[in-house]
PDB file of N, CA and C in Angstrom:
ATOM      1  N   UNK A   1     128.153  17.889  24.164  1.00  0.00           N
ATOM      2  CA  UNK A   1     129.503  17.412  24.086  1.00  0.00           C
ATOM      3  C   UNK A   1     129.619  16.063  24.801  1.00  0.00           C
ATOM      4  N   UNK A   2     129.089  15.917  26.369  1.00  0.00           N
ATOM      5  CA  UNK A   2     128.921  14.770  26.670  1.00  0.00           C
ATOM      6  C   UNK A   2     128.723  13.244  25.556  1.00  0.00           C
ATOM      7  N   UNK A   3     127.703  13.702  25.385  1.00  0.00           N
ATOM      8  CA  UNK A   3     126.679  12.712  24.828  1.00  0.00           C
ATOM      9  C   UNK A   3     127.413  12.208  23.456  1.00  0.00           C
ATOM     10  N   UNK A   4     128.124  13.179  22.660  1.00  0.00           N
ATOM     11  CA  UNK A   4     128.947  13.133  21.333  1.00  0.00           C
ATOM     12  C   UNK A   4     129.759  12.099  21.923  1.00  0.00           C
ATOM     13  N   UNK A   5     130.377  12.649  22.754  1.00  0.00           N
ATOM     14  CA  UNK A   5     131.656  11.864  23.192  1.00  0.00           C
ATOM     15  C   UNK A   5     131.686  10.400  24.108  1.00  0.00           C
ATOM     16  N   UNK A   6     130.647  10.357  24.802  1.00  0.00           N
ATOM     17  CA  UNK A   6     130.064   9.404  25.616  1.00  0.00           C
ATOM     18  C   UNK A   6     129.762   8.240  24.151  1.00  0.00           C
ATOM     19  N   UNK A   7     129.033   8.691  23.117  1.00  0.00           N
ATOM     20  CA  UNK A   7     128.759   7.696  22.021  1.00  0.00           C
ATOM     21  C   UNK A   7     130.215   7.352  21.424  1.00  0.00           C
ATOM     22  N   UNK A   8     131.352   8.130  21.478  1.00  0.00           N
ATOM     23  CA  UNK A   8     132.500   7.740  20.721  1.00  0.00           C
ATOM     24  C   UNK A   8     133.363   6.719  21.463  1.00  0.00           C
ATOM     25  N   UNK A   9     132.668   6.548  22.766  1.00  0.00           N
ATOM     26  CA  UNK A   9     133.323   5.401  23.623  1.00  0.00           C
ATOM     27  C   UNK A   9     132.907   3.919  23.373  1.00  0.00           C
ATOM     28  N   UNK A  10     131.229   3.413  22.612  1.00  0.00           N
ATOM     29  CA  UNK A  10     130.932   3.224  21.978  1.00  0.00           C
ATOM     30  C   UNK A  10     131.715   2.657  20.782  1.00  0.00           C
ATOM     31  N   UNK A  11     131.611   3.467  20.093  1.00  0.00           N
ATOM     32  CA  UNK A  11     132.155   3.567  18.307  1.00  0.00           C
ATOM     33  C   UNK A  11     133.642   3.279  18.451  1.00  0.00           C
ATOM     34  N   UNK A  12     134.687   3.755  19.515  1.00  0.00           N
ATOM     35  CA  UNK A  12     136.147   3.030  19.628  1.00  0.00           C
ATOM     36  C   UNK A  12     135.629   2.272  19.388  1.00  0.00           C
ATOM     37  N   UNK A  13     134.892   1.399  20.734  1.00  0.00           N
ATOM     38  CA  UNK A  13     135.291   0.008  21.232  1.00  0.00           C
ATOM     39  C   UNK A  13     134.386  -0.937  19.987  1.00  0.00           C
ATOM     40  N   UNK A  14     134.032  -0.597  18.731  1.00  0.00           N
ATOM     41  CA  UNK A  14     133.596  -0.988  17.746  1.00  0.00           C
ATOM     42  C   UNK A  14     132.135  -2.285  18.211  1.00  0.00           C
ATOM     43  N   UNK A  15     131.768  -1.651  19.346  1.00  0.00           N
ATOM     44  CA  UNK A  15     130.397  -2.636  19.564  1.00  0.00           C
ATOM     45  C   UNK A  15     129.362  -1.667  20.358  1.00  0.00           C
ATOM     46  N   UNK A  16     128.767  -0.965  19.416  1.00  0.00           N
ATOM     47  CA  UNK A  16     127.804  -0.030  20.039  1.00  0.00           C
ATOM     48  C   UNK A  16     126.477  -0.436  21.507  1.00  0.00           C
ATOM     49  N   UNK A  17     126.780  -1.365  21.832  1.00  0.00           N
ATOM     50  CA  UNK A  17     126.325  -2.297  22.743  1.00  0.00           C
ATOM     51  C   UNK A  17     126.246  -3.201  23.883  1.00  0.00           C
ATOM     52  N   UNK A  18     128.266  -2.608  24.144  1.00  0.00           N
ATOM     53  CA  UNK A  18     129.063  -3.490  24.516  1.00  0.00           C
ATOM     54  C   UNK A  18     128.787  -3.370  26.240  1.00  0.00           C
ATOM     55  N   UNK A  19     128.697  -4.424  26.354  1.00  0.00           N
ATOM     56  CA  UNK A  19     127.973  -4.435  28.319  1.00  0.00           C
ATOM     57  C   UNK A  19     128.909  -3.865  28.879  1.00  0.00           C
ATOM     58  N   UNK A  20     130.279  -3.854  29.049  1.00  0.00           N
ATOM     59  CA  UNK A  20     131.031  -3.330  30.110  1.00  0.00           C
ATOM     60  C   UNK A  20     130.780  -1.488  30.156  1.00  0.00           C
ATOM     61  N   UNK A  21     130.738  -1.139  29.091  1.00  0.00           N
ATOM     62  CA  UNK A  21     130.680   0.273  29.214  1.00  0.00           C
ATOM     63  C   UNK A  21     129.400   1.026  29.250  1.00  0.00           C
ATOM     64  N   UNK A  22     128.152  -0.136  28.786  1.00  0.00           N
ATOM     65  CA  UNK A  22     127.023   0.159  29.322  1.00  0.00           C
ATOM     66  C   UNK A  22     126.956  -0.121  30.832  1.00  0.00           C
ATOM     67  N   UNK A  23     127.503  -0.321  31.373  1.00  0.00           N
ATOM     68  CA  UNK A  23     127.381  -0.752  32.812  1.00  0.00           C
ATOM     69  C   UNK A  23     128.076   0.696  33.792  1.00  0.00           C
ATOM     70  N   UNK A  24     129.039   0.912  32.743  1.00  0.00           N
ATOM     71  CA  UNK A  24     130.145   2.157  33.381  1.00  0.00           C
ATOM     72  C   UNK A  24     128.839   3.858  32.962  1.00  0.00           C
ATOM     73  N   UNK A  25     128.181   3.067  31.826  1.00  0.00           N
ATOM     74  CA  UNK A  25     127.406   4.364  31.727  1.00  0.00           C
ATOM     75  C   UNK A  25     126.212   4.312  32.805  1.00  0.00           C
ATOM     76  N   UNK A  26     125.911   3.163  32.905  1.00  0.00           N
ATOM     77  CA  UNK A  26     124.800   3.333  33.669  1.00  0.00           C
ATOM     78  C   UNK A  26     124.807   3.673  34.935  1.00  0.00           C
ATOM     79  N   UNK A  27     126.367   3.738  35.525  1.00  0.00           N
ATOM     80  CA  UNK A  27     126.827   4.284  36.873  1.00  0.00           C
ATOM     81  C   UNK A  27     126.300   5.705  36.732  1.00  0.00           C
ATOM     82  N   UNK A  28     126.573   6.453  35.758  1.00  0.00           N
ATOM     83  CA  UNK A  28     126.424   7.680  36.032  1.00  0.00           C
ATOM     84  C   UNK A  28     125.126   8.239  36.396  1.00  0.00           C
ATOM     85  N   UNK A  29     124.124   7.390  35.400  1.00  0.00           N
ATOM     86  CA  UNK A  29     122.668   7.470  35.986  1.00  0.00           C
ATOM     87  C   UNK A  29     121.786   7.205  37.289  1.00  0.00           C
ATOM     88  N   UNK A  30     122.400   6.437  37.525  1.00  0.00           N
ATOM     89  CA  UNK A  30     122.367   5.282  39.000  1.00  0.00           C
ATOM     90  C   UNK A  30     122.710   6.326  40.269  1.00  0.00           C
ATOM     91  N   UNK A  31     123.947   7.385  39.679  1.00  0.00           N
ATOM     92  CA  UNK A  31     124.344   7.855  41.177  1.00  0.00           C
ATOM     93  C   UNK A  31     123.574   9.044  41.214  1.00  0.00           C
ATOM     94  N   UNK A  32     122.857   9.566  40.506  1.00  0.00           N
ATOM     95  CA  UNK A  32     122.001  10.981  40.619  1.00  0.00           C
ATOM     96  C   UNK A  32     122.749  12.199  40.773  1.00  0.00           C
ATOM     97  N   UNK A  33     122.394  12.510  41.712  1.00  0.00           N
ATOM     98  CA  UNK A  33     122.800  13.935  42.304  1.00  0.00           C
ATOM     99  C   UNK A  33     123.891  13.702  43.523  1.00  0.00           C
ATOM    100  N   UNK A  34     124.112  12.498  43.598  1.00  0.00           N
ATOM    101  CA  UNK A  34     124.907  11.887  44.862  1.00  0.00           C
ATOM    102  C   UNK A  34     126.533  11.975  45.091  1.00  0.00           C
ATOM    103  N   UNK A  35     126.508  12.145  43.498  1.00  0.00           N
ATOM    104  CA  UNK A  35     128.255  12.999  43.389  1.00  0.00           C
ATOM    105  C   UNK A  35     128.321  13.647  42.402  1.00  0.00           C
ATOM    106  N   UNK A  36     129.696  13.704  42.278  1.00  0.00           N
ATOM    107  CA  UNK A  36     130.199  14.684  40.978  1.00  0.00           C
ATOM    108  C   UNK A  36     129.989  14.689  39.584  1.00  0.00           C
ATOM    109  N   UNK A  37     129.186  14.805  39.346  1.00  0.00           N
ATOM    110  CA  UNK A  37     128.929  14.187  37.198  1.00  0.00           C
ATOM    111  C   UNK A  37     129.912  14.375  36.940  1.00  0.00           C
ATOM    112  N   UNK A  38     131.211  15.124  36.960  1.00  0.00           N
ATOM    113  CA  UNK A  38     132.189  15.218  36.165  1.00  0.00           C
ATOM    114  C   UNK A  38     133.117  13.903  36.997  1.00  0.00           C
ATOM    115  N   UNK A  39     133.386  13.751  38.030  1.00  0.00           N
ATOM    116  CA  UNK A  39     133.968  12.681  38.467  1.00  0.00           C
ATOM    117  C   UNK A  39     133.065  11.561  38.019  1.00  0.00           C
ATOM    118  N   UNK A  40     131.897  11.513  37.974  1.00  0.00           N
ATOM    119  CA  UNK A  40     131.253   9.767  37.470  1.00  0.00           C
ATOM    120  C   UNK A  40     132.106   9.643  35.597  1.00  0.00           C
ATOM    121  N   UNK A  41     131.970  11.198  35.030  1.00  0.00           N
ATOM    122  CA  UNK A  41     132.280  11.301  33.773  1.00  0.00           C
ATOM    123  C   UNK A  41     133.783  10.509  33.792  1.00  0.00           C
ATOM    124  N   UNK A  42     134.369  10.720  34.272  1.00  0.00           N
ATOM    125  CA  UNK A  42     136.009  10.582  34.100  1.00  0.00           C
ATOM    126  C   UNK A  42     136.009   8.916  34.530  1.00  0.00           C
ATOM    127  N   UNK A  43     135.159   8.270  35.160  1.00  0.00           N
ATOM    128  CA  UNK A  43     134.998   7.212  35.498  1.00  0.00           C
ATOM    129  C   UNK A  43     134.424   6.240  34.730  1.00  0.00           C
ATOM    130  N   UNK A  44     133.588   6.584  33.925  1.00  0.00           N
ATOM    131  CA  UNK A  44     132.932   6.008  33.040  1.00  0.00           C
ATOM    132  C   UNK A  44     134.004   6.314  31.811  1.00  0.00           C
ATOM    133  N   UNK A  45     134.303   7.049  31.212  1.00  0.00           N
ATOM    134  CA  UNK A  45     135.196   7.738  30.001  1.00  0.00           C
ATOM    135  C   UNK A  45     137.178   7.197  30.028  1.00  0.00           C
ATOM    136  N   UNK A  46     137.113   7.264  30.929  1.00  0.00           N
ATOM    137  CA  UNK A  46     138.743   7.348  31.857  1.00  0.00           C
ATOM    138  C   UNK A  46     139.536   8.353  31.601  1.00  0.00           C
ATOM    139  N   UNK A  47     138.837   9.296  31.276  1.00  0.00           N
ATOM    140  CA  UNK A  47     139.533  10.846  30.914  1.00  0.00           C
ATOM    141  C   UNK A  47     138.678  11.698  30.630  1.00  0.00           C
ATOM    142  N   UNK A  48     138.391  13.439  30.758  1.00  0.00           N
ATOM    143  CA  UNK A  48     137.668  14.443  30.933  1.00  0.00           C
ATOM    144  C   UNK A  48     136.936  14.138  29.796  1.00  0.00           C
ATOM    145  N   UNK A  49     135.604  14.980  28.555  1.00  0.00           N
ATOM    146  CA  UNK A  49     135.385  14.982  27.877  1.00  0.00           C
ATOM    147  C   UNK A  49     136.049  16.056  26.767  1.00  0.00           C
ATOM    148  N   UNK A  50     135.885  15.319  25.743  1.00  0.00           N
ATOM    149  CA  UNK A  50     136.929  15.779  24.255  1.00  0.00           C
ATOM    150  C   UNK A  50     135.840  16.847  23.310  1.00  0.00           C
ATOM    151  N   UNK A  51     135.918  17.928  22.455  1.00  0.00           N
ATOM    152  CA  UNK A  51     134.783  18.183  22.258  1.00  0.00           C
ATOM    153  C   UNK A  51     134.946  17.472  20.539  1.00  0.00           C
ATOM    154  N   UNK A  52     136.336  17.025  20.091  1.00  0.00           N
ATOM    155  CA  UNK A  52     136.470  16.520  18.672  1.00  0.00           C
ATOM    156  C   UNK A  52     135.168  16.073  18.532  1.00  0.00           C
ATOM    157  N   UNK A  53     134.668  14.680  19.223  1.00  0.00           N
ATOM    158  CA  UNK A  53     133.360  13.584  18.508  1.00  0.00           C
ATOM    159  C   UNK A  53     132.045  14.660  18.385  1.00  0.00           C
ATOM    160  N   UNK A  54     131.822  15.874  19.065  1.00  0.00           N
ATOM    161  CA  UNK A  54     130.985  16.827  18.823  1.00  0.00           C
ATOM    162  C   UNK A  54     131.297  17.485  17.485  1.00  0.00           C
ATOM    163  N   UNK A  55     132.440  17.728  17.110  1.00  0.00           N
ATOM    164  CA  UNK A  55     132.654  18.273  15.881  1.00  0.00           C
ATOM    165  C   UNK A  55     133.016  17.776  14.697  1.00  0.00           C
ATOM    166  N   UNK A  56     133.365  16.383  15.082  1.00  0.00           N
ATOM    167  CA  UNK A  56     133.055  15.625  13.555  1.00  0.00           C
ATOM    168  C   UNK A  56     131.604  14.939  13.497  1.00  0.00           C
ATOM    169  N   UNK A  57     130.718  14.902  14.752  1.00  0.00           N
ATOM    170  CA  UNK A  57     128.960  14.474  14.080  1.00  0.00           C
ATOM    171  C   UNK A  57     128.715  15.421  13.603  1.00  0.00           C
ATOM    172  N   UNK A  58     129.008  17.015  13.836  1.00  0.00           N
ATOM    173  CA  UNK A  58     128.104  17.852  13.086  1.00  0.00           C
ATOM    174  C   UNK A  58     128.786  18.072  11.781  1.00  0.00           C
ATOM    175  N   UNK A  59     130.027  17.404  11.571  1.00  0.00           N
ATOM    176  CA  UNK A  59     130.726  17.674  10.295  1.00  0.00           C
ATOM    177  C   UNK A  59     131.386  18.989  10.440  1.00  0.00           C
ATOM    178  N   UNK A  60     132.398  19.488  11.686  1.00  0.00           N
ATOM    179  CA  UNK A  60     132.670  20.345  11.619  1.00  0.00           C
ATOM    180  C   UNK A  60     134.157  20.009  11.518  1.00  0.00           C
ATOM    181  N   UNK A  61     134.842  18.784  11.821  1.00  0.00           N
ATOM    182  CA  UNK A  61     135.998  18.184  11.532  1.00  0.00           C
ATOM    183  C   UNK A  61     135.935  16.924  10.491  1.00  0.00           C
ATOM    184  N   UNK A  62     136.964  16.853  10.498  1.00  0.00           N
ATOM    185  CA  UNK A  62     137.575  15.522   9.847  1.00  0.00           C
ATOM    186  C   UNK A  62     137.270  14.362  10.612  1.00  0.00           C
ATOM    187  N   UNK A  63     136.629  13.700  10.121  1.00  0.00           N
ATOM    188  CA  UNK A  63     136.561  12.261  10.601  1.00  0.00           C
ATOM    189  C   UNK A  63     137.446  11.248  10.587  1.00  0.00           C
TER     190      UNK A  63
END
């Protein structure tokens, strides 16, 4: 679900590449075990994770 949704932050911002949010992702990697994954999540994301972008890659919603 992460990862679905982590890529749909991505796909908004219509530049699969885009440095600012590679930078916000790469926080999460950067901090390890040193805090909260769900707080780095909400930080990087700016809100909890959604499980929709999980269920329209597998084609289980509407796109």
């Amino acid at each position: 679900m992460l990862d679905a949704d982590g890529f749909a932050a991505f796909a908004e911002k219509g530049d699969l590449f885009d440095p600012e949010l590679a930078r916000r992702l790469k926080a999460i990697y950067s901090a390890g075990d040193t805090r909260d994954p769900m707080e780095l999540y909400r930080e990087f994301r700016g809100r909890d994770p959604e499980i929709g972008p999980l269920l329209r890659q597998r084609g289980l919603a509407a796109a």
